[in-house]
Protein backbone atom coordinates (compact mmCIF):
# COMPACT_ATOMS: atom_id res chain seq x y z
CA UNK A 1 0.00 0.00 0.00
CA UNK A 2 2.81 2.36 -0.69
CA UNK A 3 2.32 3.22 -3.95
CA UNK A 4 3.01 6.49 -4.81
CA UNK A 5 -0.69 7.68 -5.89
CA UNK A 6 0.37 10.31 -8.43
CA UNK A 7 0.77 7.60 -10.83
CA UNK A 8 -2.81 6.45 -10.61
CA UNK A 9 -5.56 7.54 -12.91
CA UNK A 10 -8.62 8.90 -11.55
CA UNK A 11 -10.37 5.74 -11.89
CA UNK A 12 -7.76 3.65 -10.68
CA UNK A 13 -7.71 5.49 -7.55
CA UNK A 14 -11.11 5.50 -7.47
CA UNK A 15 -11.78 2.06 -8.01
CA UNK A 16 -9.61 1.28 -4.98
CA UNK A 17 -11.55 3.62 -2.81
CA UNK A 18 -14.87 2.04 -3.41
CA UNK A 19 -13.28 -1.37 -2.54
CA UNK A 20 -11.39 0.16 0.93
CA UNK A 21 -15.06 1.58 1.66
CA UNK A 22 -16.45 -1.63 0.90
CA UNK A 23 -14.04 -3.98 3.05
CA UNK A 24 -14.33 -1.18 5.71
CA UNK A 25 -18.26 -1.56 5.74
CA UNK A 26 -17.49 -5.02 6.17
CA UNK A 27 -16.40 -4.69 9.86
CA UNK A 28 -14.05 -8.24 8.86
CA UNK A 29 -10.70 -6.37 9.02
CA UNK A 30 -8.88 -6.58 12.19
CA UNK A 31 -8.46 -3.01 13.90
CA UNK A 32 -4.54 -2.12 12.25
CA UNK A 33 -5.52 -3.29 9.23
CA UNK A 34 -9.12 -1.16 9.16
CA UNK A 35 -6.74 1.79 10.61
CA UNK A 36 -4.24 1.26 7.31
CA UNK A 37 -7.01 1.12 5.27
CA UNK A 38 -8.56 4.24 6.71
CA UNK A 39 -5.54 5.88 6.19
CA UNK A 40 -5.21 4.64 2.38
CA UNK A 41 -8.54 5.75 1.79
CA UNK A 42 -8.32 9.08 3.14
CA UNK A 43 -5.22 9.59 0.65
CA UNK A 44 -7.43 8.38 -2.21
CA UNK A 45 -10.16 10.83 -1.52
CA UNK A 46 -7.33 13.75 -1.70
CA UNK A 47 -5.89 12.47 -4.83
CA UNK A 48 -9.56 12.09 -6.53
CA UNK A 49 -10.39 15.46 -5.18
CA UNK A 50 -6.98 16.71 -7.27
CA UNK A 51 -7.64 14.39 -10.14
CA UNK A 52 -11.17 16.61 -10.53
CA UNK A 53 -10.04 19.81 -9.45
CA UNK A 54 -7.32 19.32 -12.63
CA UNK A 55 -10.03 18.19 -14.97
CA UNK A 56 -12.04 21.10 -13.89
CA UNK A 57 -9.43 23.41 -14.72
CA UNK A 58 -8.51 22.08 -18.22
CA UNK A 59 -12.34 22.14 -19.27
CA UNK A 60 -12.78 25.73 -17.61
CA UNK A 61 -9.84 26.60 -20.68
CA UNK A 62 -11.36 25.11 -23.78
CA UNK A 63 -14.82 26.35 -23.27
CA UNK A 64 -15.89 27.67 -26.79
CA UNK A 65 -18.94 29.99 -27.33
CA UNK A 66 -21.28 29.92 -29.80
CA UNK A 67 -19.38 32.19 -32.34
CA UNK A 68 -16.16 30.53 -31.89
CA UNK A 69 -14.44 32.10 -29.48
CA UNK A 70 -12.83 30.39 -26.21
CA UNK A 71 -13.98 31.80 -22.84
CA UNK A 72 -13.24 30.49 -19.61
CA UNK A 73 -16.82 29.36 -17.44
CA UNK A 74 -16.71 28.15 -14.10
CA UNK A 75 -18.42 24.83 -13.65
CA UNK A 76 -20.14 25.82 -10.40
């Protein structure tokens, strides 16, 4: 579990989330182990939260309007 999360793709990170969350749910993990995991998910949810914030900045720049031109929009 030290894996340097940069190198994983949004979905990749994701993915591994959804299965900490669901082995966490679980309650079968002994209490280090759920801690770890904890831990390892927490870091996941940063690096998604990154991963989106990044997408959301590259579509904010290639918006294009109606009549061609590129304007940045926020996606809020």
């Amino acid at each position: 579990m030290t894996e340097d999360l940069s190198q994983l793709s949004f979905e990749d990170a994701l993915a591994q989330l959804e299965d900490i969350v669901r082995k966490l749910e679980g309650g079968q993990l002994r209490l280090q182990d759920a801690i770890a995991s904890y831990e390892r998910g927490a870091a996941l949810r940063r690096h998604c939260e990154s991963k989106l914030n990044e997408a959301d900045a590259r579509v904010q720049a290639i918006i294009q309007c109606a009549d061609g031109a590129l304007e940045t929009k926020s996606m809020d």
